[in-house]
C-alpha atoms as a PDB file:
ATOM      1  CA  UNK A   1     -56.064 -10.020 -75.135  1.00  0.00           C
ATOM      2  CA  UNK A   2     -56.796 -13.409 -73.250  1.00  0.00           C
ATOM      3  CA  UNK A   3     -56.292 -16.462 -75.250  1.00  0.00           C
ATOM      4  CA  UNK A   4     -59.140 -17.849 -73.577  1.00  0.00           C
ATOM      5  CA  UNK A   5     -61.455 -15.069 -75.759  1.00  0.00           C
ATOM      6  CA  UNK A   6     -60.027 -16.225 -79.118  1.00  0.00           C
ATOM      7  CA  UNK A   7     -61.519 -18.311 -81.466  1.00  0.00           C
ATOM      8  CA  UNK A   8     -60.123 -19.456 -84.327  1.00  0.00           C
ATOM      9  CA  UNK A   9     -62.964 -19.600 -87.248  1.00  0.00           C
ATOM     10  CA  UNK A  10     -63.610 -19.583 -90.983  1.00  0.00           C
ATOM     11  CA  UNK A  11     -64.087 -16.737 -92.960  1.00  0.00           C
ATOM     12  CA  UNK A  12     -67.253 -17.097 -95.066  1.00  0.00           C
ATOM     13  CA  UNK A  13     -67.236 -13.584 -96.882  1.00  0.00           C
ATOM     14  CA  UNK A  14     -70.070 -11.623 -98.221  1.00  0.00           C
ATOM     15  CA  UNK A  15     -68.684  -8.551 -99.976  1.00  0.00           C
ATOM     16  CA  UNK A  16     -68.803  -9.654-103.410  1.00  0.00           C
ATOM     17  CA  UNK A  17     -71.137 -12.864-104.676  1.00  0.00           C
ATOM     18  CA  UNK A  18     -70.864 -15.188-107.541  1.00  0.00           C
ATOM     19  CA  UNK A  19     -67.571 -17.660-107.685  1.00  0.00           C
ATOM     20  CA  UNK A  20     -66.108 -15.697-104.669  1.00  0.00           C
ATOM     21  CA  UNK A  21     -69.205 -16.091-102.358  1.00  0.00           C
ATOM     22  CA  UNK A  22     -68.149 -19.683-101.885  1.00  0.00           C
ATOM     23  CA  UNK A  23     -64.479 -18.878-100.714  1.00  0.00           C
ATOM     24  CA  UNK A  24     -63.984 -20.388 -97.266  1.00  0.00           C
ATOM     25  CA  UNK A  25     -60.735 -19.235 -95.333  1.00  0.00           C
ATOM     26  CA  UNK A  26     -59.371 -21.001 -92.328  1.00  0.00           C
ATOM     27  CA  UNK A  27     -58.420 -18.276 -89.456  1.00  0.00           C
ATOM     28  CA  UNK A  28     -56.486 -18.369 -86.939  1.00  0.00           C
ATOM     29  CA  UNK A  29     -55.118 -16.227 -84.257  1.00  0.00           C
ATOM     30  CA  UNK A  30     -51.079 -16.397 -83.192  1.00  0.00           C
ATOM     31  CA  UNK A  31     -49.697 -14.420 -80.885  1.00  0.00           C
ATOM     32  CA  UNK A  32     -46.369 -12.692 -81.340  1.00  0.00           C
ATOM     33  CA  UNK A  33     -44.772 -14.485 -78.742  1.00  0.00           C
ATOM     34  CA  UNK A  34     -45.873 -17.881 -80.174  1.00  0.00           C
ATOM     35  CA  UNK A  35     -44.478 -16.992 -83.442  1.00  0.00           C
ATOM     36  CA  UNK A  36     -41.640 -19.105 -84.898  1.00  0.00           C
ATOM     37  CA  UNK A  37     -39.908 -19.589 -88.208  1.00  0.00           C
ATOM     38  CA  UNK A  38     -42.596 -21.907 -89.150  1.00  0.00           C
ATOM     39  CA  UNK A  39     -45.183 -20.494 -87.646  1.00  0.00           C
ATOM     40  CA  UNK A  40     -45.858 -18.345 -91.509  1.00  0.00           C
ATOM     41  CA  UNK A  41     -44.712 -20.947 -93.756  1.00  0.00           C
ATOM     42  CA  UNK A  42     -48.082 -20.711 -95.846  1.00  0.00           C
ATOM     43  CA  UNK A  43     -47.274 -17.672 -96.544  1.00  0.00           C
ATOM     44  CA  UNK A  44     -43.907 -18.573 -98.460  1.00  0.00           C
ATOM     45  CA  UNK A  45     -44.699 -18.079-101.806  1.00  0.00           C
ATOM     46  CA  UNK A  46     -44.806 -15.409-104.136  1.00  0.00           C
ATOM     47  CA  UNK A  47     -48.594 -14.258-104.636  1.00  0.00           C
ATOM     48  CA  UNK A  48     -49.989 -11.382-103.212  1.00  0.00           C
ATOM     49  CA  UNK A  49     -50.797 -11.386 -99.295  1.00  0.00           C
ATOM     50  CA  UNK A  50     -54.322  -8.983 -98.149  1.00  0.00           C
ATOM     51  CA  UNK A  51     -53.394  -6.806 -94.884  1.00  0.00           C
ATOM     52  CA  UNK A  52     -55.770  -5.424 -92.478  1.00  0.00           C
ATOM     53  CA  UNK A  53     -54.664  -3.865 -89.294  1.00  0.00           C
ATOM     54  CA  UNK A  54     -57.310  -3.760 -86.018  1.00  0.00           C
ATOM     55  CA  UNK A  55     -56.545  -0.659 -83.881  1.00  0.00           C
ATOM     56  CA  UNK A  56     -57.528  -0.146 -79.875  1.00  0.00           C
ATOM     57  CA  UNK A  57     -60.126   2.480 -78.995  1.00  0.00           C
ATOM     58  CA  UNK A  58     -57.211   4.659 -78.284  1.00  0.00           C
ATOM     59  CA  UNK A  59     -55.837   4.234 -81.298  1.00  0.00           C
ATOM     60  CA  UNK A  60     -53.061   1.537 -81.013  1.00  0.00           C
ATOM     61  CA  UNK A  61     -52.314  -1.281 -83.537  1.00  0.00           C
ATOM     62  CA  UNK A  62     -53.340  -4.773 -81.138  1.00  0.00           C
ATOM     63  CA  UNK A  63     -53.718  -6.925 -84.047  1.00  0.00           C
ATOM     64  CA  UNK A  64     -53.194  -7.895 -88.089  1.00  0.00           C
ATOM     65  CA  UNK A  65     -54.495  -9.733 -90.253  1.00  0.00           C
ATOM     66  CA  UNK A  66     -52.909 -11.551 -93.176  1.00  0.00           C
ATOM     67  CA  UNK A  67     -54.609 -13.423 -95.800  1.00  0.00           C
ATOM     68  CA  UNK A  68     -54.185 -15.207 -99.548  1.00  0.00           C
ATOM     69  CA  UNK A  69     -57.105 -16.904-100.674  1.00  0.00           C
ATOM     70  CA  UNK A  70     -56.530 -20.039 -98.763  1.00  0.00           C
ATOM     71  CA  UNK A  71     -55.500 -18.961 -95.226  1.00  0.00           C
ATOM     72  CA  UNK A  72     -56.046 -15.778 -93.076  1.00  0.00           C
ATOM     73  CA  UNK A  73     -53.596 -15.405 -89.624  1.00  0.00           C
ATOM     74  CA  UNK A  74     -54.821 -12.846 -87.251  1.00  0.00           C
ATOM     75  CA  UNK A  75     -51.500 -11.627 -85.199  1.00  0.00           C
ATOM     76  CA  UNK A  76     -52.201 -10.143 -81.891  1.00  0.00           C
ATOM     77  CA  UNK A  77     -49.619  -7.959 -80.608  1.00  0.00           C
ATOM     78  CA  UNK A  78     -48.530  -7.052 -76.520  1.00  0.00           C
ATOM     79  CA  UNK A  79     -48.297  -3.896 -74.685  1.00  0.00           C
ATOM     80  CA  UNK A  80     -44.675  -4.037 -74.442  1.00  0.00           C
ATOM     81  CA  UNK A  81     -42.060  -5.856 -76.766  1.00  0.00           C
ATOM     82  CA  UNK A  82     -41.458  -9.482 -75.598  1.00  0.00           C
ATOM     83  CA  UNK A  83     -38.172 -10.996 -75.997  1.00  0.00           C
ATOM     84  CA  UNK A  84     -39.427 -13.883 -78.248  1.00  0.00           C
ATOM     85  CA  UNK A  85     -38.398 -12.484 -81.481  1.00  0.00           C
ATOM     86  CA  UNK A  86     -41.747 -13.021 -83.374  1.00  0.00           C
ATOM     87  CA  UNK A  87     -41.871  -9.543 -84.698  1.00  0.00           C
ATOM     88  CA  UNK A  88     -38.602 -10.178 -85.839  1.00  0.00           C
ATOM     89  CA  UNK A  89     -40.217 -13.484 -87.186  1.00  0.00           C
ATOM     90  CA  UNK A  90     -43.226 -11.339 -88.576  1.00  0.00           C
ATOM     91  CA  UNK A  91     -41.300  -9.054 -90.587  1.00  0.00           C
ATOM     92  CA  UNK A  92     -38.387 -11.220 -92.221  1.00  0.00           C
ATOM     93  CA  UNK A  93     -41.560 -13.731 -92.876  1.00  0.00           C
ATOM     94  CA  UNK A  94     -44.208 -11.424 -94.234  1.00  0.00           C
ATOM     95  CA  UNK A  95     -43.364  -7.846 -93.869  1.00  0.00           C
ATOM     96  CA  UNK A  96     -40.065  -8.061 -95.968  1.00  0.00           C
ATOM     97  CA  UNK A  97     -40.437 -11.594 -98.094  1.00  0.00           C
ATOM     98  CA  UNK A  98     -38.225 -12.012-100.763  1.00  0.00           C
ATOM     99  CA  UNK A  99     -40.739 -12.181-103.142  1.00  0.00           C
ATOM    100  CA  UNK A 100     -44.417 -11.347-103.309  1.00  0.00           C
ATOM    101  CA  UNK A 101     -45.964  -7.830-102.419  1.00  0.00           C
ATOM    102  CA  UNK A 102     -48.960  -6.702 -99.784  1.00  0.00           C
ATOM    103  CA  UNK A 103     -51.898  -5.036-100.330  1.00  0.00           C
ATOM    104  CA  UNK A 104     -54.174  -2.882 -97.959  1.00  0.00           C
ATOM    105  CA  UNK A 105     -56.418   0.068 -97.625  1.00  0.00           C
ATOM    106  CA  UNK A 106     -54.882   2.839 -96.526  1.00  0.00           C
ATOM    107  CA  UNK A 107     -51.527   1.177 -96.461  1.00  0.00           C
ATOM    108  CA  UNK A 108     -49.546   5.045 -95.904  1.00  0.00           C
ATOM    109  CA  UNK A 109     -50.929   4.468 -91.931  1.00  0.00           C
ATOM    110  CA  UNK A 110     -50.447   1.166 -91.387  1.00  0.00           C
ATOM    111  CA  UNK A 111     -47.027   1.250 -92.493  1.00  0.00           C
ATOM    112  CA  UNK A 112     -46.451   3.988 -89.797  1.00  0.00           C
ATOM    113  CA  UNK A 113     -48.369   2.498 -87.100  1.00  0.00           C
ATOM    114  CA  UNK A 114     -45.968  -0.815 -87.793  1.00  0.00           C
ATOM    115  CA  UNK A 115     -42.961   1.493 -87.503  1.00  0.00           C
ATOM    116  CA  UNK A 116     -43.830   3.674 -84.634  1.00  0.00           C
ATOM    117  CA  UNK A 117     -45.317   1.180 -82.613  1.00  0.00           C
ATOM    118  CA  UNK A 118     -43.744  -1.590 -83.461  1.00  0.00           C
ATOM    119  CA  UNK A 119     -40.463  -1.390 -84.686  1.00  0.00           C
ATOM    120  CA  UNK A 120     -41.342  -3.193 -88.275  1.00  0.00           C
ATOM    121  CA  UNK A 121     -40.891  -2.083 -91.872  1.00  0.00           C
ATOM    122  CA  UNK A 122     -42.262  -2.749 -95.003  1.00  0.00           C
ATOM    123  CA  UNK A 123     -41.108  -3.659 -98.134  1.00  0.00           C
ATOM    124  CA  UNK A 124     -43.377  -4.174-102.025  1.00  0.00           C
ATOM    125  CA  UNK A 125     -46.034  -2.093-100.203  1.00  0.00           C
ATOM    126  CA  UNK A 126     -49.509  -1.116-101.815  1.00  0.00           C
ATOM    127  CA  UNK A 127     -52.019   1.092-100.863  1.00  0.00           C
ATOM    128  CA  UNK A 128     -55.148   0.058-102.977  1.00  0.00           C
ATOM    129  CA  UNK A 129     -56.949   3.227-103.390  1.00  0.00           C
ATOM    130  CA  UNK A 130     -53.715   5.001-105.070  1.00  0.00           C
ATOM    131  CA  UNK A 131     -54.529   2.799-107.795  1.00  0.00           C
ATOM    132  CA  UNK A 132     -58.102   4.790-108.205  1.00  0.00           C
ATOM    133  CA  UNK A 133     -57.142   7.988-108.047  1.00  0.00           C
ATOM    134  CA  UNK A 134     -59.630  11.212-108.376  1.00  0.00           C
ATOM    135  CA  UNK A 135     -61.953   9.390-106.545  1.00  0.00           C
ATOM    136  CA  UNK A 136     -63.210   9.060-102.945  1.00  0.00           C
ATOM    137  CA  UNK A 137     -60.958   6.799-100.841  1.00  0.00           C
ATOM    138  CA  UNK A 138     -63.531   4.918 -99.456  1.00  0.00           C
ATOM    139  CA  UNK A 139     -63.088   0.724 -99.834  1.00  0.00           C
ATOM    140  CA  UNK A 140     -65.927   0.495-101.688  1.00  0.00           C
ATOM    141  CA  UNK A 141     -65.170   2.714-104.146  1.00  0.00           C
ATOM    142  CA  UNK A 142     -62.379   1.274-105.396  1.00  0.00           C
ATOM    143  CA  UNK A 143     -63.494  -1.780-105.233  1.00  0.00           C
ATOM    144  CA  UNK A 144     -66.892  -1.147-107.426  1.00  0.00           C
ATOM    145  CA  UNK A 145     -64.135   0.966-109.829  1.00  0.00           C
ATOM    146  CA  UNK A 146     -62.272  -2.658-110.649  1.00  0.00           C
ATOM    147  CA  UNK A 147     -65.202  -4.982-110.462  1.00  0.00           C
ATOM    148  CA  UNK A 148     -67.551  -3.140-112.325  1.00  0.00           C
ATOM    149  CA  UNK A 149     -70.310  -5.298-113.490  1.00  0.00           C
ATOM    150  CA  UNK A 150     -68.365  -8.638-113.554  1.00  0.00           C
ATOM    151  CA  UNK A 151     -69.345  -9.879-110.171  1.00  0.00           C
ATOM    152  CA  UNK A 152     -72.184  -8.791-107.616  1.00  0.00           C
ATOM    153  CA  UNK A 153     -71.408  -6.427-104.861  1.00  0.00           C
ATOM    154  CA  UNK A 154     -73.250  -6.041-101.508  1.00  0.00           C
ATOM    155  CA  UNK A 155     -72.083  -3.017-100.763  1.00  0.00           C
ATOM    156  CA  UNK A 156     -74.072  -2.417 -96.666  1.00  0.00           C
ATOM    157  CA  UNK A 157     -72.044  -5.145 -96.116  1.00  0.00           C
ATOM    158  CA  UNK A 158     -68.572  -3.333 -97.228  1.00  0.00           C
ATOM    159  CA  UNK A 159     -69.192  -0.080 -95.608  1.00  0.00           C
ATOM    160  CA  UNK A 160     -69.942  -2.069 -92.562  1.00  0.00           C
ATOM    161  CA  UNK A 161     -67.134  -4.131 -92.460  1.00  0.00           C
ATOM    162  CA  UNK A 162     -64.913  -0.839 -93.054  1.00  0.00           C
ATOM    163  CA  UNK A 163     -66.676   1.333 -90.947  1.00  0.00           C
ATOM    164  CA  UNK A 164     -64.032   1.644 -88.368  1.00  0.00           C
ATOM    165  CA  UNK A 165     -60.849  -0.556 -87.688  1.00  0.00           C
ATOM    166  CA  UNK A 166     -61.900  -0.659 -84.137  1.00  0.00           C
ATOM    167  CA  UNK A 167     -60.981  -3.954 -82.650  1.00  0.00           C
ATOM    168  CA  UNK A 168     -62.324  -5.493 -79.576  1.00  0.00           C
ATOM    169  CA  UNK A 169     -61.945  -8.884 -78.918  1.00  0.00           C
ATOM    170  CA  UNK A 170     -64.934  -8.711 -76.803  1.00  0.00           C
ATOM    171  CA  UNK A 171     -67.102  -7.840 -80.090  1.00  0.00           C
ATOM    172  CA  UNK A 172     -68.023 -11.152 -81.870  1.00  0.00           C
ATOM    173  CA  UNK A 173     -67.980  -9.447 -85.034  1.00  0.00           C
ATOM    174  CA  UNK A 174     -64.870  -7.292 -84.884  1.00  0.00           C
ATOM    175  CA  UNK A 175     -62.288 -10.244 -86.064  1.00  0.00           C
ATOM    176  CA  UNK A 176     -64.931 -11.250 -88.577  1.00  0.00           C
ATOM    177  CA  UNK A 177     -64.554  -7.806 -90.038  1.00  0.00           C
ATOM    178  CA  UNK A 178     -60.771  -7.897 -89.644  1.00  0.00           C
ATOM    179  CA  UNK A 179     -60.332 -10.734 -91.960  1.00  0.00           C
ATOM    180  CA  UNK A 180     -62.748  -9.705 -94.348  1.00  0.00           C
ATOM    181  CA  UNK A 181     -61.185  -6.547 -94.580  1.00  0.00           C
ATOM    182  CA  UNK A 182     -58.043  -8.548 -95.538  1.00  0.00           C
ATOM    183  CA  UNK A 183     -59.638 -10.952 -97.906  1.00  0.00           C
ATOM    184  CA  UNK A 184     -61.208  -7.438 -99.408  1.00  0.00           C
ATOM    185  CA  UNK A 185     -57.410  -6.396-100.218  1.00  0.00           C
ATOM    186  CA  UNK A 186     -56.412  -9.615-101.739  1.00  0.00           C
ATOM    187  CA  UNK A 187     -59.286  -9.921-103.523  1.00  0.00           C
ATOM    188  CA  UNK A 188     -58.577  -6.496-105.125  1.00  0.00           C
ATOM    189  CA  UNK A 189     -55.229  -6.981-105.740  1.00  0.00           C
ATOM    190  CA  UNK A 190     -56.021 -10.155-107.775  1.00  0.00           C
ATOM    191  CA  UNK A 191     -59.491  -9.605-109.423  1.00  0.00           C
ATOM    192  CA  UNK A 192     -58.805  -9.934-112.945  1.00  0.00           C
ATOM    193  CA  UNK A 193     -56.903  -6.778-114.286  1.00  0.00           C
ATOM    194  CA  UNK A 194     -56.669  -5.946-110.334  1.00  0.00           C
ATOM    195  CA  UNK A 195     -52.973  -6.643-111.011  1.00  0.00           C
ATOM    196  CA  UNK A 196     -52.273  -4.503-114.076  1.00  0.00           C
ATOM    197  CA  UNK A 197     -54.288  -1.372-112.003  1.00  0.00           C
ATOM    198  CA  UNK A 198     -52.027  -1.828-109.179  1.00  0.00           C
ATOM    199  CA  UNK A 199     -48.937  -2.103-110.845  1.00  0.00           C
ATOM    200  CA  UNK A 200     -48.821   1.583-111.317  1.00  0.00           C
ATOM    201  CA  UNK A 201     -48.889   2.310-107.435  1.00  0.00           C
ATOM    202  CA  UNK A 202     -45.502   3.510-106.066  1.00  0.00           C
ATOM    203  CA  UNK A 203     -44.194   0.479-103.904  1.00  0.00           C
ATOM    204  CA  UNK A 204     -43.794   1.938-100.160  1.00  0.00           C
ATOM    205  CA  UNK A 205     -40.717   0.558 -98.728  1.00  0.00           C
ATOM    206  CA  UNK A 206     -39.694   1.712 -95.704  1.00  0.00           C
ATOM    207  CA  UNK A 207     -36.904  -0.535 -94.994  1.00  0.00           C
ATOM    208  CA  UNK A 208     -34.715   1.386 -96.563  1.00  0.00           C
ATOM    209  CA  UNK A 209     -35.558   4.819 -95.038  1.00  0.00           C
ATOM    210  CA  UNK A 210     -33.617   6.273 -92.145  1.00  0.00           C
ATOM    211  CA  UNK A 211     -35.553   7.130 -88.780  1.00  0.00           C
ATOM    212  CA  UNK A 212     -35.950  11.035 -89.453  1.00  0.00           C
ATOM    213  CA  UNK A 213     -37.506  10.233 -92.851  1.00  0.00           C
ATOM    214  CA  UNK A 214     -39.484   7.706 -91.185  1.00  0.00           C
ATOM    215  CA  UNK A 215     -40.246  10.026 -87.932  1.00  0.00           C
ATOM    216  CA  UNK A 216     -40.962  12.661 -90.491  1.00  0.00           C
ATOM    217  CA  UNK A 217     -43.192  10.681 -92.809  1.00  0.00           C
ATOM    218  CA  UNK A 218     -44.772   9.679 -89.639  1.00  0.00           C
ATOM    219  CA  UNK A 219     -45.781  13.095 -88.775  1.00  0.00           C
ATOM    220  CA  UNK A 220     -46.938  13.780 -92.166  1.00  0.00           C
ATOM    221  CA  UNK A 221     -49.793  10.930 -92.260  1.00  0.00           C
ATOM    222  CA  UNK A 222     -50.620  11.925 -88.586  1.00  0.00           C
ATOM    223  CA  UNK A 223     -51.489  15.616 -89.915  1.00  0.00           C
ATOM    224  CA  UNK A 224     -53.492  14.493 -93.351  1.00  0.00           C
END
């Protein structure tokens, strides 16, 4: 991905109106390689962080996005491992904080894409839609289940922005969608009684599981 393609930006969502339509999040793109101890210090505190991975057309993880409700960072990620030590940076920073847990769709793949691919682990792990269960596991669905009729949905504009996790830099709208996909899993995480919903999800934490159970594990989301 050419640095000379990216464009940092702010996220000016449109999934869900009233009070939220006005939330404006800085974004920015860092490359792994460009990553250094301070490179995440917004992200040191305690609330919940949104993730949102972007996948090649062959299926690789080339980029994630991590957001609160003030900043979004979109981390691109090389071929081949550098010797810079961001994702080293990436995952004492974000991946395994002390304190504070992250939130995605479909966080069982993501959390093996970040461990076959990439070497990282996870720690305080949530997959959103395990807090909905018996019903599809489509974003919007859980996301009209805990928002109800409190605030407006436009929901063409959230089964667009999850229609695939695609990600081309070449496609103006592709880290658009990235973010917003992010913002989508903060936003559910903290939407009023967001919290207490989620709370009952089994943390994933694969920090502490050996390679077979992770090659294993790996195998099993590949197959379902």
């Amino acid at each position: 991905m050419s640095s000379g393609s990216r464009r940092n930006f702010t996220l000016t969502q449109n999934l869900v109106g009233g009070q939220f339509g006005s939330a404006r999040i800085p974004t920015e793109y860092l490359d792994e390689t460009d990553l250094t101890l301070s490179s995440l210090d917004i992200f040191d505190h305690a609330r919940p962080l949104g993730l949102s991975p972007g996948y090649s057309i062959k299926g690789h993880l080339v980029i994630l996005a991590i957001t609160d409700d003030q900043n979004c960072r979109l981390i691109t990620f090389r071929k081949t491992r550098s010797e810079s030590g961001g994702r080293a940076i990436l995952e004492d920073k974000i991946l395994c904080r002390a304190a504070g847990e992250l939130f995605a769709f479909d966080m069982g793949p993501l959390t093996m894409s970040l461990y076959s691919e990439l070497g990282l682990r996870v720690t305080n792990a949530v997959d959103i839609q395990s807090g909905f269960p018996g019903t599809s596991r489509k974003p919007l669905t859980s996301i009209r289940k805990l928002v109800g009729d409190s605030a407006p949905i436009m929901p063409d504009n959230v089964e667009t922005v999850f229609r695939e996790p695609v990600f081309d830099i070449s496609n103006r709208q592709h880290p658009y969608e990235l973010a917003a996909r992010a913002w989508a899993a903060y936003f559910t995480a903290t939407f009023e009684n967001g919290r207490e919903i989620l709370d009952q999800v089994p943390r994933i934490n694969t920090k502490d599981m050996s390679d077979v159970v992770m090659c294993f594990s790996h195998l099993y989301v590949r197959r379902s």
